[in-house]
C-alpha atoms as a PDB file:
ATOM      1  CA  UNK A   1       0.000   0.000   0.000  1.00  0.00           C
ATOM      2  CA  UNK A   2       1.338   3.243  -0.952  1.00  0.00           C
ATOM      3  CA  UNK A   3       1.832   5.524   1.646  1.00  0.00           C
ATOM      4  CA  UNK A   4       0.176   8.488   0.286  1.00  0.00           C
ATOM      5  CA  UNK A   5      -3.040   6.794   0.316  1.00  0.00           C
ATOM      6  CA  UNK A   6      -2.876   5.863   4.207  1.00  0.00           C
ATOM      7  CA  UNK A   7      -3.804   8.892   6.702  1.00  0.00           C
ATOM      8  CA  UNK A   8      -1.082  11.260   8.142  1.00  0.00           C
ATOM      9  CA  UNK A   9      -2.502   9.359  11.294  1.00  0.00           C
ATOM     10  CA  UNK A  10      -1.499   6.076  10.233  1.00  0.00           C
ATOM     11  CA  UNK A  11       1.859   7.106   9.139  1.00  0.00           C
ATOM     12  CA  UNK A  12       2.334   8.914  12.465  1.00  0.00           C
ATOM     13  CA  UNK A  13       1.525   5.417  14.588  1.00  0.00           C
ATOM     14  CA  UNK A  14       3.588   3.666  11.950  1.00  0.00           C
ATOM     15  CA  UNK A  15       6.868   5.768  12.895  1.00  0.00           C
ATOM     16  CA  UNK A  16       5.981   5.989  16.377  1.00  0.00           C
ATOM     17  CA  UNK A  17       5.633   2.289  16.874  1.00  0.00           C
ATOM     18  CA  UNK A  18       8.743   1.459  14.699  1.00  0.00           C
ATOM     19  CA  UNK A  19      10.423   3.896  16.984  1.00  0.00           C
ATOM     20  CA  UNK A  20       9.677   2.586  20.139  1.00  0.00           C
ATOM     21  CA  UNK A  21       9.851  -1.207  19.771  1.00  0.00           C
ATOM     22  CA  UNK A  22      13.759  -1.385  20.091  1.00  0.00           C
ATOM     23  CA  UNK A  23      13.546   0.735  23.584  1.00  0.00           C
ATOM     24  CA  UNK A  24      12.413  -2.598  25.333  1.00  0.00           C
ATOM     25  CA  UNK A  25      15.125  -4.947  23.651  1.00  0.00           C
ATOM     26  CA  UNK A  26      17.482  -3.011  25.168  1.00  0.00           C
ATOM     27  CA  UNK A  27      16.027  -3.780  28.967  1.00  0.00           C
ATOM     28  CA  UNK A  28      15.171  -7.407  27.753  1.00  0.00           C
ATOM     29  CA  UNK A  29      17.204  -9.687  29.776  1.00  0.00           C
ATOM     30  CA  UNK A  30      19.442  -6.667  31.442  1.00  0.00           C
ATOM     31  CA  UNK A  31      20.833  -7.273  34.920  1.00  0.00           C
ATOM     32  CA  UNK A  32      19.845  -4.907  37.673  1.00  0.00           C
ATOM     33  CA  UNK A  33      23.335  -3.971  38.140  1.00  0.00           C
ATOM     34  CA  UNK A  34      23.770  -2.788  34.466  1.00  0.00           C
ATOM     35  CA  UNK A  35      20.433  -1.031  34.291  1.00  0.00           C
ATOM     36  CA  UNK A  36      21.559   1.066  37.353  1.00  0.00           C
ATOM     37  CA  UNK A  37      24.935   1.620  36.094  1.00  0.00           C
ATOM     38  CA  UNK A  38      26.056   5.487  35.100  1.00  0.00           C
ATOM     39  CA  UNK A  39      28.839   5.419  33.071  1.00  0.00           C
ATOM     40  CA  UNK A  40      29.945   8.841  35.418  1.00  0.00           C
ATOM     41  CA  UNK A  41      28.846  11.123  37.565  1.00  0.00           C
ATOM     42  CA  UNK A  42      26.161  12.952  36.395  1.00  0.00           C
ATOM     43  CA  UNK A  43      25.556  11.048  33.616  1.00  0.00           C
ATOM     44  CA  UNK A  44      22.674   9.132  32.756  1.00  0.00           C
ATOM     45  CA  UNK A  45      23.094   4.867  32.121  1.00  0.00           C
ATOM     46  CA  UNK A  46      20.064   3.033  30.548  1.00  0.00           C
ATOM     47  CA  UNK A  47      17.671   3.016  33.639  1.00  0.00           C
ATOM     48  CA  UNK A  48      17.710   7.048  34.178  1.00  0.00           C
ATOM     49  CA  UNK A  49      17.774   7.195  30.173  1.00  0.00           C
ATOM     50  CA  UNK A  50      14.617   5.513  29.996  1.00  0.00           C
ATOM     51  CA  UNK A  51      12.729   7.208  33.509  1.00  0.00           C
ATOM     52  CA  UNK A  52      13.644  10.484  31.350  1.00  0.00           C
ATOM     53  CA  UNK A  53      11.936   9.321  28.016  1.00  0.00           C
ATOM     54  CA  UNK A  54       8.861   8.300  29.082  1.00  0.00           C
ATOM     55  CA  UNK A  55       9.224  12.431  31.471  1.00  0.00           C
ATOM     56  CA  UNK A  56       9.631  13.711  28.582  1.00  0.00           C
ATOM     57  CA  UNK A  57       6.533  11.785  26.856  1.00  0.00           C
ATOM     58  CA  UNK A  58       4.809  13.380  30.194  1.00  0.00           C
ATOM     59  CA  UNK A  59       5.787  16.944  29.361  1.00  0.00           C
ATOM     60  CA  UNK A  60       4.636  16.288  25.544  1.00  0.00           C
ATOM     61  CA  UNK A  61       1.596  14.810  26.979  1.00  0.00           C
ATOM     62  CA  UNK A  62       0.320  18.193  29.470  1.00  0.00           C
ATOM     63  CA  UNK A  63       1.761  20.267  26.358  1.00  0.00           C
ATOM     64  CA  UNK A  64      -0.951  18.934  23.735  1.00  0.00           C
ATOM     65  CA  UNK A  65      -3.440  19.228  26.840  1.00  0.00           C
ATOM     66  CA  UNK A  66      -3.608  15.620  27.680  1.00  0.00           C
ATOM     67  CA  UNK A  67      -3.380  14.297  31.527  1.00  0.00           C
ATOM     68  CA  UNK A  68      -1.019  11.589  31.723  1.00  0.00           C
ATOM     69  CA  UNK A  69      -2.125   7.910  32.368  1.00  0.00           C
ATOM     70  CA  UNK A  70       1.423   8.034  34.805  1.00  0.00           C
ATOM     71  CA  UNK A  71       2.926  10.556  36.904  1.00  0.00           C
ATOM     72  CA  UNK A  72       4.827   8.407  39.035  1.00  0.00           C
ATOM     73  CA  UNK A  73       8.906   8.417  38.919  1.00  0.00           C
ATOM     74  CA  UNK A  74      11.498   6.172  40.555  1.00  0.00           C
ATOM     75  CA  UNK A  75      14.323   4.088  40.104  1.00  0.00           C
ATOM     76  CA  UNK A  76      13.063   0.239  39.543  1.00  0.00           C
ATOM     77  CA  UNK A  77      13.517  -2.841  37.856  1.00  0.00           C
ATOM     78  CA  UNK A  78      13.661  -3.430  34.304  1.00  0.00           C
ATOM     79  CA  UNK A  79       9.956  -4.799  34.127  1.00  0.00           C
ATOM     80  CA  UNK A  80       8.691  -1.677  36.118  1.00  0.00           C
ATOM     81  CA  UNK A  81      10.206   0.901  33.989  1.00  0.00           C
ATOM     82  CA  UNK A  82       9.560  -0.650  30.781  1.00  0.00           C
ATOM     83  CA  UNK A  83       5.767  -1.146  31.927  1.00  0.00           C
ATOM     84  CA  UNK A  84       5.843   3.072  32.794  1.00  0.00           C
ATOM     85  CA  UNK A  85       7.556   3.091  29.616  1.00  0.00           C
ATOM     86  CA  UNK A  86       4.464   1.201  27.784  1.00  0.00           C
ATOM     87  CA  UNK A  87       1.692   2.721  29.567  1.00  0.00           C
ATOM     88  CA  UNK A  88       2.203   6.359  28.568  1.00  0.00           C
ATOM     89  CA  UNK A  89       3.403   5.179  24.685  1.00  0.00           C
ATOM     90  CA  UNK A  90       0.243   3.301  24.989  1.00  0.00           C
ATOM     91  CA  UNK A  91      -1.613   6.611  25.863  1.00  0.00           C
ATOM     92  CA  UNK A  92       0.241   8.506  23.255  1.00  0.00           C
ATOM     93  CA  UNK A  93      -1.060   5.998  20.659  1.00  0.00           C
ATOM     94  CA  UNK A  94      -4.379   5.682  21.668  1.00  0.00           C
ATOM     95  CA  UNK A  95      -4.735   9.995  21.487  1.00  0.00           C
ATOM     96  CA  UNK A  96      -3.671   9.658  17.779  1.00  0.00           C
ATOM     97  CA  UNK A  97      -5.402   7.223  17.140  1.00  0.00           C
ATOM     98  CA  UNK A  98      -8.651   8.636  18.973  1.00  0.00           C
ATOM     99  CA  UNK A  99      -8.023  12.085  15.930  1.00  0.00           C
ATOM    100  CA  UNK A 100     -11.316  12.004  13.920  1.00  0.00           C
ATOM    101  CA  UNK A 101      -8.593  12.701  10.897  1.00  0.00           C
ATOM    102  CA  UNK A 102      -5.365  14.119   9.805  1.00  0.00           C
ATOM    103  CA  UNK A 103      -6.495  17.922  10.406  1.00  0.00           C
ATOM    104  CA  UNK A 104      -7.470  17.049  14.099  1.00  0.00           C
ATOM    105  CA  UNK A 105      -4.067  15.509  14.552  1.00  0.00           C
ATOM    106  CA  UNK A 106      -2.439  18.153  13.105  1.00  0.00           C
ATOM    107  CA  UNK A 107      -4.693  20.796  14.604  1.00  0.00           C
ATOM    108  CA  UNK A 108      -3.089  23.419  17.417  1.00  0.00           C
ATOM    109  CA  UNK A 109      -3.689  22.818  20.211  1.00  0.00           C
ATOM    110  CA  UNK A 110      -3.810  24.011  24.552  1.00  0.00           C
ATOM    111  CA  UNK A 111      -1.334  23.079  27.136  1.00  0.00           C
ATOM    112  CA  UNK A 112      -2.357  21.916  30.305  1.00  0.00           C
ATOM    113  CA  UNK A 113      -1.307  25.770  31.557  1.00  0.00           C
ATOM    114  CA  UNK A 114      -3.044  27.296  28.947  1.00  0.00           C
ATOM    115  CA  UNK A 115      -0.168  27.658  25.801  1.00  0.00           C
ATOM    116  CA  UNK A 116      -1.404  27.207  22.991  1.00  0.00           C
ATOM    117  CA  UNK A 117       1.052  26.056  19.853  1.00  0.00           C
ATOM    118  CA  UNK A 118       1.467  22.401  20.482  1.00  0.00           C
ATOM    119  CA  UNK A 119       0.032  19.980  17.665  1.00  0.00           C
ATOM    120  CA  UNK A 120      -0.201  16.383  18.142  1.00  0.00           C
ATOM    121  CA  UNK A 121       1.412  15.029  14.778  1.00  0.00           C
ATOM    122  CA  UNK A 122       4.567  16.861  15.236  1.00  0.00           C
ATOM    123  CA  UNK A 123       5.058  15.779  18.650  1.00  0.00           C
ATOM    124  CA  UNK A 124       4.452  12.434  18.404  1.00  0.00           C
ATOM    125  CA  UNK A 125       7.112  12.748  15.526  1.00  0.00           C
ATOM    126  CA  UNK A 126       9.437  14.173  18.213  1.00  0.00           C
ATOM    127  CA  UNK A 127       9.036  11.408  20.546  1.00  0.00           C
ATOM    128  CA  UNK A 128       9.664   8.758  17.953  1.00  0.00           C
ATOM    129  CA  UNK A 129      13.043  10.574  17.094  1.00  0.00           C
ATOM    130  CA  UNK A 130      14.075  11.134  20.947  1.00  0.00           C
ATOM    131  CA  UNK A 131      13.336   7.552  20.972  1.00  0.00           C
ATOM    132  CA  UNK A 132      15.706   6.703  18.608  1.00  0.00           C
ATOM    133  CA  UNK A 133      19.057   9.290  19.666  1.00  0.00           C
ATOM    134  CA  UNK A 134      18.507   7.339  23.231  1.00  0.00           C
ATOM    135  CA  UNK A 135      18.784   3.977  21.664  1.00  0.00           C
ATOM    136  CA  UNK A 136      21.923   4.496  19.868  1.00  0.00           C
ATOM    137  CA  UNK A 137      22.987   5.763  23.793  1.00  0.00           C
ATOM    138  CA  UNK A 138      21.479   2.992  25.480  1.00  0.00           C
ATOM    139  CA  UNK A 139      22.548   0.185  22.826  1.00  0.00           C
ATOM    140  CA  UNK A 140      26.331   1.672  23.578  1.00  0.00           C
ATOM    141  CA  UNK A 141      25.921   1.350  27.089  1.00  0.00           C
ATOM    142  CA  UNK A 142      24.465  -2.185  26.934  1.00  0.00           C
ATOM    143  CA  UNK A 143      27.233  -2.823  25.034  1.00  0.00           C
ATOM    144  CA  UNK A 144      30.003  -1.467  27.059  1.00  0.00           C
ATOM    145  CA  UNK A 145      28.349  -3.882  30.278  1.00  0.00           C
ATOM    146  CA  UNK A 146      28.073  -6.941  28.173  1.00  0.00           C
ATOM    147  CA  UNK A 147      29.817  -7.654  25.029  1.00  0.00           C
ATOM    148  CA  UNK A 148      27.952 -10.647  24.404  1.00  0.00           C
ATOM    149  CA  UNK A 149      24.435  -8.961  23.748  1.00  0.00           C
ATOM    150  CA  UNK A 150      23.241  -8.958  20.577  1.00  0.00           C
ATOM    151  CA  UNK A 151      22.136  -5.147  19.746  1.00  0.00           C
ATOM    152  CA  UNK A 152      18.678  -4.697  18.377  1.00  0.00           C
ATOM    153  CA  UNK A 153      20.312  -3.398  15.061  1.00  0.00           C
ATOM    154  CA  UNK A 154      17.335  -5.054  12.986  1.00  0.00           C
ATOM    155  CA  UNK A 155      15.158  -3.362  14.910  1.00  0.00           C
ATOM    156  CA  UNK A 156      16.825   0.113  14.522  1.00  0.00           C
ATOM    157  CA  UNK A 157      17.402  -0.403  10.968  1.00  0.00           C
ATOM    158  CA  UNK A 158      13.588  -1.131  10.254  1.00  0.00           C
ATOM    159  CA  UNK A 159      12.747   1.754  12.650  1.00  0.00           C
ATOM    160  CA  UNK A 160      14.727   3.607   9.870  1.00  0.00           C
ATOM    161  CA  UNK A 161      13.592   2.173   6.580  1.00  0.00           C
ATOM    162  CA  UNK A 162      10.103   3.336   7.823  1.00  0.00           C
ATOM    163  CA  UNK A 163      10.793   7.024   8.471  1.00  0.00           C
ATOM    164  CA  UNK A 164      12.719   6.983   5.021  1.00  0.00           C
ATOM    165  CA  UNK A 165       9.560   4.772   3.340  1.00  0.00           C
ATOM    166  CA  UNK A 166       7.516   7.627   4.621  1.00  0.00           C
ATOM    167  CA  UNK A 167       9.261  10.603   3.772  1.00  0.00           C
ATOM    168  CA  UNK A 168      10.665  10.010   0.074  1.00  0.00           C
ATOM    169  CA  UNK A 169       7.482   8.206  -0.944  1.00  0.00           C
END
């Protein structure tokens, strides 16, 4: 199907999903010790990498107007941030999904504190490409901690052919 029949709203979810998918290879299988591992001080290793993406999906969230399913922060296990993780990308893809059509999601919208600016389609866009600078930092980190996991390279790579599929089509 070419995508310039499909819905600005379908190629939005398409990116965004592509996007996020890898995040939770990365925490698949990871040892407590490696998840709360900073590489130095003040730096962020995979576990504070991920608590701030799915903050910043928060922000993005109260931006566009939208409570948040989750408001709750900590340091946890893998399973407990990745399921923080999923529950607000869940949110985030059942609000563009729940756009009547492409000029809803792309419509301006009111913060939360009452800005205005914000529209739906370009921020979900921004998530899916903070999504993807953190894996290339969390993939290194993984990497530095255990030399023997296999990178989600596949993963990244499709994330990649999509955005290109839907740009130059």
């Amino acid at each position: 199907m070419s995508t310039r029949s499909r819905t600005r709203i379908d190629r939005t979810i398409e990116i965004f999903e592509a996007s996020r998918r890898p995040l939770f290879m990365v925490l698949d299988g990871i040892a407590q010790e490696d998840l709360d591992w900073n590489p130095a001080p003040g730096s962020r290793g995979i576990g504070k990498i991920c608590r701030h993406m799915y903050r910043v999906d928060i922000w993005f969230l109260k931006r566009l107007g939208i409570e948040p399913a989750i408001t709750h922060d900590a340091p946890g296990t893998a399973d407990e941030i990745a399921g923080r993780m999923r529950r607000i990308q869940q949110q985030v893809i059942a609000e563009v999904k729940g756009c009547a059509d492409d000029e809803e999601l792309m419509a301006e919208r009111t913060s939360l504190d009452g800005k205005t600016g914000a529209r739906m389609g370009v921020d979900v866009i921004h998530m899916a490409q903070h999504y993807l600078y953190h894996l290339a930092q969390m993939t290194y980190l993984r990497r530095i901690r255990d030399r023997d996991w296999k990178a989600p390279l596949d993963a990244w790579e499709h994330a990649t052919h999509v955005i290109g599929d839907i740009i130059l089509e």
